[in-house]
PDB file of N, CA and C in Angstrom:
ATOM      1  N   UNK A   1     -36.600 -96.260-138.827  1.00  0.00           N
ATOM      2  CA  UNK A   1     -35.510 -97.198-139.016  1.00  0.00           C
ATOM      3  C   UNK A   1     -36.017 -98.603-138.721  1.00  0.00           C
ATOM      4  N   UNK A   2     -35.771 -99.503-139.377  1.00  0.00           N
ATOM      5  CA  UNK A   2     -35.977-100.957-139.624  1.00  0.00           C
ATOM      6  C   UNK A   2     -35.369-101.461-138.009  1.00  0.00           C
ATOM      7  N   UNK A   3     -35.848-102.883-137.542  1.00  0.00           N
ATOM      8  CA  UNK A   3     -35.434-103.077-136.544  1.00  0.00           C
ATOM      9  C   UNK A   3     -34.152-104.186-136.550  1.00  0.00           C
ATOM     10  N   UNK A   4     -33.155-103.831-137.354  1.00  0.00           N
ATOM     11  CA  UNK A   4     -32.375-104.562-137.825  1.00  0.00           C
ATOM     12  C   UNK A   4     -30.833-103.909-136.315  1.00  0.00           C
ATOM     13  N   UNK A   5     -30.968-104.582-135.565  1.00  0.00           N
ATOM     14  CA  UNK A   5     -29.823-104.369-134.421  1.00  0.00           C
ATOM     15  C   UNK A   5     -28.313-105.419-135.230  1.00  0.00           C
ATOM     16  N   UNK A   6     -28.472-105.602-135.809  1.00  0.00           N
ATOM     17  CA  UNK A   6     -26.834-105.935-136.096  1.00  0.00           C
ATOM     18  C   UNK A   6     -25.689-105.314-135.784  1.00  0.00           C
ATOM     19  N   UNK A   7     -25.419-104.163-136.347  1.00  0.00           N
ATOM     20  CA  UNK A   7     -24.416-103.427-135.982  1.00  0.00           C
ATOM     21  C   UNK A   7     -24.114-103.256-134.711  1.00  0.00           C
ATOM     22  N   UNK A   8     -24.958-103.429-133.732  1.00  0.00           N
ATOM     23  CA  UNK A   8     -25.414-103.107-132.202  1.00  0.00           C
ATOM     24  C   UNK A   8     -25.167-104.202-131.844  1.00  0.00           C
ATOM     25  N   UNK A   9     -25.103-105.660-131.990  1.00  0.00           N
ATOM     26  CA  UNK A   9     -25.027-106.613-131.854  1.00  0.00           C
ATOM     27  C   UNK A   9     -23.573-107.218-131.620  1.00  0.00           C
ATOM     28  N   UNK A  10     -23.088-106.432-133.204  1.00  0.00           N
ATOM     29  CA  UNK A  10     -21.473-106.863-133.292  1.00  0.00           C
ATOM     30  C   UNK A  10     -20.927-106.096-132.340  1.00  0.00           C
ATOM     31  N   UNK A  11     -21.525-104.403-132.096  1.00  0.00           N
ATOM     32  CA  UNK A  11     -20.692-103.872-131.098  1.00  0.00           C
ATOM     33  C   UNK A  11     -20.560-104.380-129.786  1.00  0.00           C
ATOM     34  N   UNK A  12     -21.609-105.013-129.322  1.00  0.00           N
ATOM     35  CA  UNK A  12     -21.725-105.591-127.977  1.00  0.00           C
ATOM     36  C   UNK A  12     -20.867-106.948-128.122  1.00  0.00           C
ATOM     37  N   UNK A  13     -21.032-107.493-129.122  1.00  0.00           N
ATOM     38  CA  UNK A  13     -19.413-108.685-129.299  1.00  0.00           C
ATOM     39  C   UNK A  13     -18.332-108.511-129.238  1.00  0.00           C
ATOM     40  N   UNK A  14     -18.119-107.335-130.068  1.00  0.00           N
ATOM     41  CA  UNK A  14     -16.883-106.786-129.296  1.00  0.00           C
ATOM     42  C   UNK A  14     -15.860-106.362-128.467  1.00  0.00           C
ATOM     43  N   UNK A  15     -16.866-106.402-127.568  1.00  0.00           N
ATOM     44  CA  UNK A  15     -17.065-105.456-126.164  1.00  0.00           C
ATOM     45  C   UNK A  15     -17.121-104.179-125.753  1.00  0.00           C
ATOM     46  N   UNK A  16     -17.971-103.612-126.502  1.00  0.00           N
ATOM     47  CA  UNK A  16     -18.224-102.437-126.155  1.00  0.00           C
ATOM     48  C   UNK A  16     -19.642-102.521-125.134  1.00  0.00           C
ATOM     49  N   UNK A  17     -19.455-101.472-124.196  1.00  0.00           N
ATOM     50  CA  UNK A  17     -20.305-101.312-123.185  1.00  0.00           C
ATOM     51  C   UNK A  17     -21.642-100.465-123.767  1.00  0.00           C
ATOM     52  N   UNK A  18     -22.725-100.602-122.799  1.00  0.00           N
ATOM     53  CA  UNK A  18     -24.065-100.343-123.517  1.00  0.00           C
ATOM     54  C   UNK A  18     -23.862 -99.179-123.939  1.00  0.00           C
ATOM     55  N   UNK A  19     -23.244 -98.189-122.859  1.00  0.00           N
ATOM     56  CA  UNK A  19     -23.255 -97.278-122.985  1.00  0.00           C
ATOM     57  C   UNK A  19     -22.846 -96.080-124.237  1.00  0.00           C
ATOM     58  N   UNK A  20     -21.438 -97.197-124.851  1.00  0.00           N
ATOM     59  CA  UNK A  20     -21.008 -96.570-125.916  1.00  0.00           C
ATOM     60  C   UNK A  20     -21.814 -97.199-127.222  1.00  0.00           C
ATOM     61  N   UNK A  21     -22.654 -98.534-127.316  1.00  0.00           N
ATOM     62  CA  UNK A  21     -23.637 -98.877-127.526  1.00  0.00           C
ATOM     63  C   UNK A  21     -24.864 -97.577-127.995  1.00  0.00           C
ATOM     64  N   UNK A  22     -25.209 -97.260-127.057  1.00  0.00           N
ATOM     65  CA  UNK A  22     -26.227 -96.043-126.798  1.00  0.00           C
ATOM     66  C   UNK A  22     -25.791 -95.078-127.668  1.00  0.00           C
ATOM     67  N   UNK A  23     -24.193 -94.594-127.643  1.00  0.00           N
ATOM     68  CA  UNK A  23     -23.838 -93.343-128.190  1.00  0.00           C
ATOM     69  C   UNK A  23     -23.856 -93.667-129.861  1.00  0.00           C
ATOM     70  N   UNK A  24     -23.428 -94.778-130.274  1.00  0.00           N
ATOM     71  CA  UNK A  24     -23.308 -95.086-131.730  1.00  0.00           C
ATOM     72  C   UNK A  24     -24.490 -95.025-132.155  1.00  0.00           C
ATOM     73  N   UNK A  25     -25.485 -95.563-131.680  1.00  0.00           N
ATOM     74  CA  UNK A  25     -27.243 -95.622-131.897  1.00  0.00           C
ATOM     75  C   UNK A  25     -27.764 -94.278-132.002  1.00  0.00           C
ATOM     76  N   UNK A  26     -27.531 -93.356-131.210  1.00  0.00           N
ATOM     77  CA  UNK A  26     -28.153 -91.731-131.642  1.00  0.00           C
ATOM     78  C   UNK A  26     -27.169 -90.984-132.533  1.00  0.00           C
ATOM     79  N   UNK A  27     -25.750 -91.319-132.640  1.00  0.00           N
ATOM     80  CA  UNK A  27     -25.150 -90.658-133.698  1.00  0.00           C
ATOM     81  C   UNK A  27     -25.763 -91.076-134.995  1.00  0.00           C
ATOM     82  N   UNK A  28     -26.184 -92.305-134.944  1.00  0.00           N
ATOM     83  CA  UNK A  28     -26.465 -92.989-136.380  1.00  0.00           C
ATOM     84  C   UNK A  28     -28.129 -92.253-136.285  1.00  0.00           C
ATOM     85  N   UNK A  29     -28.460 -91.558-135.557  1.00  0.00           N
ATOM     86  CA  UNK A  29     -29.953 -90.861-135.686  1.00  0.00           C
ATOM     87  C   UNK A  29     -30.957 -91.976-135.368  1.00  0.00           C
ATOM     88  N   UNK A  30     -30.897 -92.481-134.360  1.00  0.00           N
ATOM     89  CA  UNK A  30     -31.826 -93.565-133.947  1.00  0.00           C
ATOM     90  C   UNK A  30     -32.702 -92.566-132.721  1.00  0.00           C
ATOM     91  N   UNK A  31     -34.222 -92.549-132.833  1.00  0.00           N
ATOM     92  CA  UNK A  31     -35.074 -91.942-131.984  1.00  0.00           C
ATOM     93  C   UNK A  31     -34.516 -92.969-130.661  1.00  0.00           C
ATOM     94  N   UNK A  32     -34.851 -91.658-129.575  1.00  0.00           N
ATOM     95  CA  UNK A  32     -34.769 -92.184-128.110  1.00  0.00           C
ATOM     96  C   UNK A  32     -35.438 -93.753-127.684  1.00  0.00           C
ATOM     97  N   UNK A  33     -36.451 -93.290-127.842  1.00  0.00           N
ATOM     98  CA  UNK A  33     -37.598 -94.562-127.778  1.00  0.00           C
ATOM     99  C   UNK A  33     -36.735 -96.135-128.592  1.00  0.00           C
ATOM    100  N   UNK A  34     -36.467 -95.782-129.722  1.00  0.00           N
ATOM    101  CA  UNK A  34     -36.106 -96.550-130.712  1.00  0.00           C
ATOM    102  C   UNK A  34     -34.629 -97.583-129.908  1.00  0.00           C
ATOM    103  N   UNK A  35     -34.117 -96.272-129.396  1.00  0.00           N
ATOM    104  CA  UNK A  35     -32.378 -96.607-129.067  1.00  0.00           C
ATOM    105  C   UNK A  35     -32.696 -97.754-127.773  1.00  0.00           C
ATOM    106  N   UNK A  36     -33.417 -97.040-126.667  1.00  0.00           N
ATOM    107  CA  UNK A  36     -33.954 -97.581-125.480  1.00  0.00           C
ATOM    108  C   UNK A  36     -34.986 -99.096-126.049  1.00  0.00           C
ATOM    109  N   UNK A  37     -35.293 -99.495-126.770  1.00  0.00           N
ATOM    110  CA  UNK A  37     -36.257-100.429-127.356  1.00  0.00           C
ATOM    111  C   UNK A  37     -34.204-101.526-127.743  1.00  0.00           C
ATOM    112  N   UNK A  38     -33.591-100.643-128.327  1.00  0.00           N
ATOM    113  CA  UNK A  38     -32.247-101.185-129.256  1.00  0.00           C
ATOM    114  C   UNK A  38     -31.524-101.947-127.518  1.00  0.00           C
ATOM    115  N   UNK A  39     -30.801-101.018-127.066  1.00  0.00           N
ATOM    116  CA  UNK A  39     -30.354-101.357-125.851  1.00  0.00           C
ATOM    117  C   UNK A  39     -31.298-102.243-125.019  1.00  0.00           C
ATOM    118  N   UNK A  40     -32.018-102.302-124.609  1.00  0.00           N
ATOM    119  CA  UNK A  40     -32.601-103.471-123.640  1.00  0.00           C
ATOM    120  C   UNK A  40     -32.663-104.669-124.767  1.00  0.00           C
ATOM    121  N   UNK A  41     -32.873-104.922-125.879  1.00  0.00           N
ATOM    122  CA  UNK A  41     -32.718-106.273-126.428  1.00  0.00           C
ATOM    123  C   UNK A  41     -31.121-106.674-127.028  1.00  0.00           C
ATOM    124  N   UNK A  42     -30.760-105.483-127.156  1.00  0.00           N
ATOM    125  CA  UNK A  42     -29.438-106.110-127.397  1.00  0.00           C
ATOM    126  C   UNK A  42     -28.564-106.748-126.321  1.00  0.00           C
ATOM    127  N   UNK A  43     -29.028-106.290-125.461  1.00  0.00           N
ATOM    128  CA  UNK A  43     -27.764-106.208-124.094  1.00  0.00           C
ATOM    129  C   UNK A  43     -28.986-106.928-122.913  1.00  0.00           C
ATOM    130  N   UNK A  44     -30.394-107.517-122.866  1.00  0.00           N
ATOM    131  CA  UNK A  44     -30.776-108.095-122.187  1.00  0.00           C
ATOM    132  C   UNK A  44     -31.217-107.344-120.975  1.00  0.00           C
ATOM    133  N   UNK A  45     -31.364-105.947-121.365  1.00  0.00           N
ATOM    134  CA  UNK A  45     -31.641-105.451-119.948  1.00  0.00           C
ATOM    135  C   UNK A  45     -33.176-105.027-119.568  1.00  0.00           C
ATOM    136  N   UNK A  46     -33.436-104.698-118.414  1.00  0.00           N
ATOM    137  CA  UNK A  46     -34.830-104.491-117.989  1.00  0.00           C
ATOM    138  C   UNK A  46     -34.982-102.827-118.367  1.00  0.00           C
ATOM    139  N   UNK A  47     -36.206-102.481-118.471  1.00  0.00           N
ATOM    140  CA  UNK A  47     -36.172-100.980-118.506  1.00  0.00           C
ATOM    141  C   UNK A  47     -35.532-100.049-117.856  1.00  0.00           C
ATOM    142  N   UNK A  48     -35.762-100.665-116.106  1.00  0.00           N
ATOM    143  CA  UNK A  48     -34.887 -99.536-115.582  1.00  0.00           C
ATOM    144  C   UNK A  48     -33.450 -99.624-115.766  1.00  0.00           C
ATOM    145  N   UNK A  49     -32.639-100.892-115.918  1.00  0.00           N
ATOM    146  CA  UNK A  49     -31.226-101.015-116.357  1.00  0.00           C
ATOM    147  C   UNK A  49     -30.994 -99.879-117.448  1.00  0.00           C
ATOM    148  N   UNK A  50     -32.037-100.099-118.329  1.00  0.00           N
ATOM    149  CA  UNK A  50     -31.699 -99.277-119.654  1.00  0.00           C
ATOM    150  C   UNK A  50     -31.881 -98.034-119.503  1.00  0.00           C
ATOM    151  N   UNK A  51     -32.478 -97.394-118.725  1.00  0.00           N
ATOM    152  CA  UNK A  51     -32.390 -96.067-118.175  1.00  0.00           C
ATOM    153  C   UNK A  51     -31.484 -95.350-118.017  1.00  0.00           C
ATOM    154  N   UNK A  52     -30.569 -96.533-116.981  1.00  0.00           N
ATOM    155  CA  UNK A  52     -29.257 -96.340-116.376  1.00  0.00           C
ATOM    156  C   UNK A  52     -28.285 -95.679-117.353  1.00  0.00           C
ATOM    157  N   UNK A  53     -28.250 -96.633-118.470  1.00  0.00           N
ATOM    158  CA  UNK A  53     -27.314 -96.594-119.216  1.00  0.00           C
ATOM    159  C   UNK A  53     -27.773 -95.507-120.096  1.00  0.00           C
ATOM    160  N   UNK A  54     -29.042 -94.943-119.946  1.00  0.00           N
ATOM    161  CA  UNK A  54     -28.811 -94.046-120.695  1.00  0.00           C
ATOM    162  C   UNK A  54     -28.473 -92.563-120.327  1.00  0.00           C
ATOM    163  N   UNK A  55     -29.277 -92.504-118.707  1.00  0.00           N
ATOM    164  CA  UNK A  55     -28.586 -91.534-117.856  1.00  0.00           C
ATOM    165  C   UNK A  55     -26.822 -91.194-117.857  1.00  0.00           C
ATOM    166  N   UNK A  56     -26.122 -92.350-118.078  1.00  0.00           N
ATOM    167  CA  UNK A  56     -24.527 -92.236-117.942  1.00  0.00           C
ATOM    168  C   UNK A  56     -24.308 -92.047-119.596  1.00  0.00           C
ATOM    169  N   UNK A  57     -24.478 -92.642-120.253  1.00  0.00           N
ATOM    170  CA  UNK A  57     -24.490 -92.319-121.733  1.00  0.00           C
ATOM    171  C   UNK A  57     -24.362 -91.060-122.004  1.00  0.00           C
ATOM    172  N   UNK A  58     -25.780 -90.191-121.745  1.00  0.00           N
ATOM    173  CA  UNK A  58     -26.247 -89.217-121.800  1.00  0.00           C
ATOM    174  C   UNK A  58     -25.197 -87.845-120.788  1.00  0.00           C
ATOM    175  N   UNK A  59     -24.817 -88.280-120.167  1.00  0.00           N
ATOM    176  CA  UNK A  59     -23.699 -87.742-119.167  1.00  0.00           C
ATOM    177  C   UNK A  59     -24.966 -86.908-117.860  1.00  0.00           C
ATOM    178  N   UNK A  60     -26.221 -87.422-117.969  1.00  0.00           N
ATOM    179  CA  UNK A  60     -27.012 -86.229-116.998  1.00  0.00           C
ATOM    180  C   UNK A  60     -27.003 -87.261-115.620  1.00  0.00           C
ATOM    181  N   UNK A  61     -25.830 -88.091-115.210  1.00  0.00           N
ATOM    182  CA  UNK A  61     -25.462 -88.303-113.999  1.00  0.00           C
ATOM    183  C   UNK A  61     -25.644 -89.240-113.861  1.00  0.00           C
ATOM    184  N   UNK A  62     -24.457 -89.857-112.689  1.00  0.00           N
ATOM    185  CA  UNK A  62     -23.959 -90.790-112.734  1.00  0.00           C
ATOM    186  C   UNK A  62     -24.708 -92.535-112.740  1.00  0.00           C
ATOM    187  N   UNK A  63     -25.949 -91.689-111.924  1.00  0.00           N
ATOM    188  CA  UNK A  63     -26.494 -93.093-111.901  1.00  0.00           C
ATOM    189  C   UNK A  63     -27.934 -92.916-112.022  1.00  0.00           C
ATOM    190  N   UNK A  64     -28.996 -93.842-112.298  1.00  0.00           N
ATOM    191  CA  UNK A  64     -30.074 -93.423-112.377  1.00  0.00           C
ATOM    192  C   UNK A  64     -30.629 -92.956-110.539  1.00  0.00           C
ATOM    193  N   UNK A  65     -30.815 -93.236-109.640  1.00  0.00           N
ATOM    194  CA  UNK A  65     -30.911 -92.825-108.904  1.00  0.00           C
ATOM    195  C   UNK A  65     -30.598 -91.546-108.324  1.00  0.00           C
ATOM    196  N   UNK A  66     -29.024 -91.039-108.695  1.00  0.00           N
ATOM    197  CA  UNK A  66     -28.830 -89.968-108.587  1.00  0.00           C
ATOM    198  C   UNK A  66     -29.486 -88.906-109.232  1.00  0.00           C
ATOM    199  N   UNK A  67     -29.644 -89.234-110.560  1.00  0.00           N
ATOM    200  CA  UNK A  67     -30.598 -88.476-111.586  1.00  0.00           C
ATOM    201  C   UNK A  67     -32.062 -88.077-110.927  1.00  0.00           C
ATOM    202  N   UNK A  68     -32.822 -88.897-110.297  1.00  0.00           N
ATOM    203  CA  UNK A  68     -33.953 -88.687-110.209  1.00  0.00           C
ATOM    204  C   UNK A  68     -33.627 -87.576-108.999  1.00  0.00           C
ATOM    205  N   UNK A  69     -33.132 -88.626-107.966  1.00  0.00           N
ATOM    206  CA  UNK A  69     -33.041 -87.396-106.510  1.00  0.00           C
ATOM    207  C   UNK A  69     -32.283 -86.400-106.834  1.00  0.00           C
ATOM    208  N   UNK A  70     -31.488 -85.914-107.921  1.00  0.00           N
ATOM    209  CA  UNK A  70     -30.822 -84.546-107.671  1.00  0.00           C
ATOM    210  C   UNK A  70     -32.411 -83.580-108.720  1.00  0.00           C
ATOM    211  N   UNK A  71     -32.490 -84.260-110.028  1.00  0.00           N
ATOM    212  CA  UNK A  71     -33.657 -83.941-111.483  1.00  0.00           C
ATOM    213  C   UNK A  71     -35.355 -83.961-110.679  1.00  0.00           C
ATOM    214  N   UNK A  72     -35.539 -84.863-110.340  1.00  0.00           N
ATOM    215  CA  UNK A  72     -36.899 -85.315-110.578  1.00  0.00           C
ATOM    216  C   UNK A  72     -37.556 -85.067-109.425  1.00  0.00           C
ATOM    217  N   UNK A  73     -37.162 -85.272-107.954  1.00  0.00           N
ATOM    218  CA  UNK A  73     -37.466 -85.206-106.732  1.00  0.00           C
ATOM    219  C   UNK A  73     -37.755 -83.671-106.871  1.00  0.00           C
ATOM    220  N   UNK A  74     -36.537 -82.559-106.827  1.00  0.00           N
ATOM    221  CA  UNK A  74     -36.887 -81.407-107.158  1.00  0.00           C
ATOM    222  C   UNK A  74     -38.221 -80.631-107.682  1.00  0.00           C
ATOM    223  N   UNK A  75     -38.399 -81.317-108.889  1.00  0.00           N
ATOM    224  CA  UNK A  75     -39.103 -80.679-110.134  1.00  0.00           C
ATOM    225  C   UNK A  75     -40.708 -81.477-109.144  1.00  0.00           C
ATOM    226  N   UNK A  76     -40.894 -82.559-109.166  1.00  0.00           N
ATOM    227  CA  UNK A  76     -41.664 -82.936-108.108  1.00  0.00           C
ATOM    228  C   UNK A  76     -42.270 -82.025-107.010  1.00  0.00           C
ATOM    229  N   UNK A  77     -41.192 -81.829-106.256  1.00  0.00           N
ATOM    230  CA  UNK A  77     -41.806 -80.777-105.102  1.00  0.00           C
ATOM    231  C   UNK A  77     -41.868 -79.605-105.388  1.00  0.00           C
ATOM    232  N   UNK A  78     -41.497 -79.602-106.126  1.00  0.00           N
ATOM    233  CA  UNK A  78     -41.991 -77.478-106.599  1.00  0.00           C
ATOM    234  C   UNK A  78     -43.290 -77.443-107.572  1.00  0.00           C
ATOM    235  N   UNK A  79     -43.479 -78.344-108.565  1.00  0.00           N
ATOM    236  CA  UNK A  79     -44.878 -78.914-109.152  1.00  0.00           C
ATOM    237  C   UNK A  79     -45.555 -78.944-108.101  1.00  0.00           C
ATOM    238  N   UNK A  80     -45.752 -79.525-106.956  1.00  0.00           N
ATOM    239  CA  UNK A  80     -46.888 -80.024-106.004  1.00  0.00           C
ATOM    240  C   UNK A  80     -46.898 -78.648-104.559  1.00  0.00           C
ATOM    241  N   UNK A  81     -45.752 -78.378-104.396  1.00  0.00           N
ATOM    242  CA  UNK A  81     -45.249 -77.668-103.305  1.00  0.00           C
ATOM    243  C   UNK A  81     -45.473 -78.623-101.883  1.00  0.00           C
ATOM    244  N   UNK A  82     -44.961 -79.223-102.326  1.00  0.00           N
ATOM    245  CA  UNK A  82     -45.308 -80.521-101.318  1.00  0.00           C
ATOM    246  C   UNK A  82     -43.574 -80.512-100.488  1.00  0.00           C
ATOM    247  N   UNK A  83     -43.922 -81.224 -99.454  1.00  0.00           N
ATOM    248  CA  UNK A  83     -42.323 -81.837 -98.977  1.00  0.00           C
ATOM    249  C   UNK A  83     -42.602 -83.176 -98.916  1.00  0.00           C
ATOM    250  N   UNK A  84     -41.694 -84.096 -99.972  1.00  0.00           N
ATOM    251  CA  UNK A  84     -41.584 -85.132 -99.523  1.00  0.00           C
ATOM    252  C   UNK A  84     -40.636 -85.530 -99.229  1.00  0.00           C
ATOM    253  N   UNK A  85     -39.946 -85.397 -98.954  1.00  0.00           N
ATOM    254  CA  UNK A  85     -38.743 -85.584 -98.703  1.00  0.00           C
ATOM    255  C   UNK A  85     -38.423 -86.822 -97.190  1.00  0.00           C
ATOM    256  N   UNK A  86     -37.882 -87.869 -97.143  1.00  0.00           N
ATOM    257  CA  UNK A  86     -37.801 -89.015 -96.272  1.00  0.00           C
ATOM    258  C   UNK A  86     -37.270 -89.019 -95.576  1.00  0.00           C
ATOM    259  N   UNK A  87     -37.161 -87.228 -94.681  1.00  0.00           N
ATOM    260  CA  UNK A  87     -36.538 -87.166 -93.610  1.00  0.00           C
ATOM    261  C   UNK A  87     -37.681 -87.428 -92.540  1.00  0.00           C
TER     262      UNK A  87
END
C-alpha cells in the first residue's frame, strides 16, 4: 500500500482517537508494521506511544506496561528460567 495517510488524517480531524485510527487501518488490510509506521506519523507519536495504542486497539490489555508484565515478563522467565522479578 502506497504511503498515502489521508483517510487517517481526516479521521484524526475528526476526532477520532488513534486507537479507532488503528482499527480502520487493519480493516482496510494495512500490514502491522505499515499501520504502526501510519499511527506514529499521523498522530505524532513516539514508538512506544504507538505501541500503546496498539496494545488497547488490539484489546491484549490495557496498557502497554501491563501487557509486557502480565505477556512478556512471563514468557521471559520461563525462556531463561531465570527469576527476575524486582522483588
Amino acid at each position: 500500500m502506497s504511503d498515502d495517510w489521508s483517510r487517517y488524517i481526516r479521521f484524526r480531524d475528526d476526532g477520532l482517537s488513534p486507537q479507532d485510527v488503528w482499527n480502520y487501518a487493519r480493516s482496510d488490510g494495512l500490514k502491522f508494521a505499515d499501520s504502526i509506521r501510519m499511527i506514529r506519523l499521523v498522530f505524532d507519536l513516539t514508538l512506544v506511544e504507538a505501541k500503546e495504542v496498539t496494545i488497547q486497539a488490539e484489546s491484549l490489555g490495557t496498557s502497554l506496561e501491563e501487557y509486557q508484565g502480565r505477556v512478556l515478563l512471563p514468557a521471559i522467565e520461563a525462556a531463561t528460567s531465570l527469576d527476575i522479578s524486582m522483588d
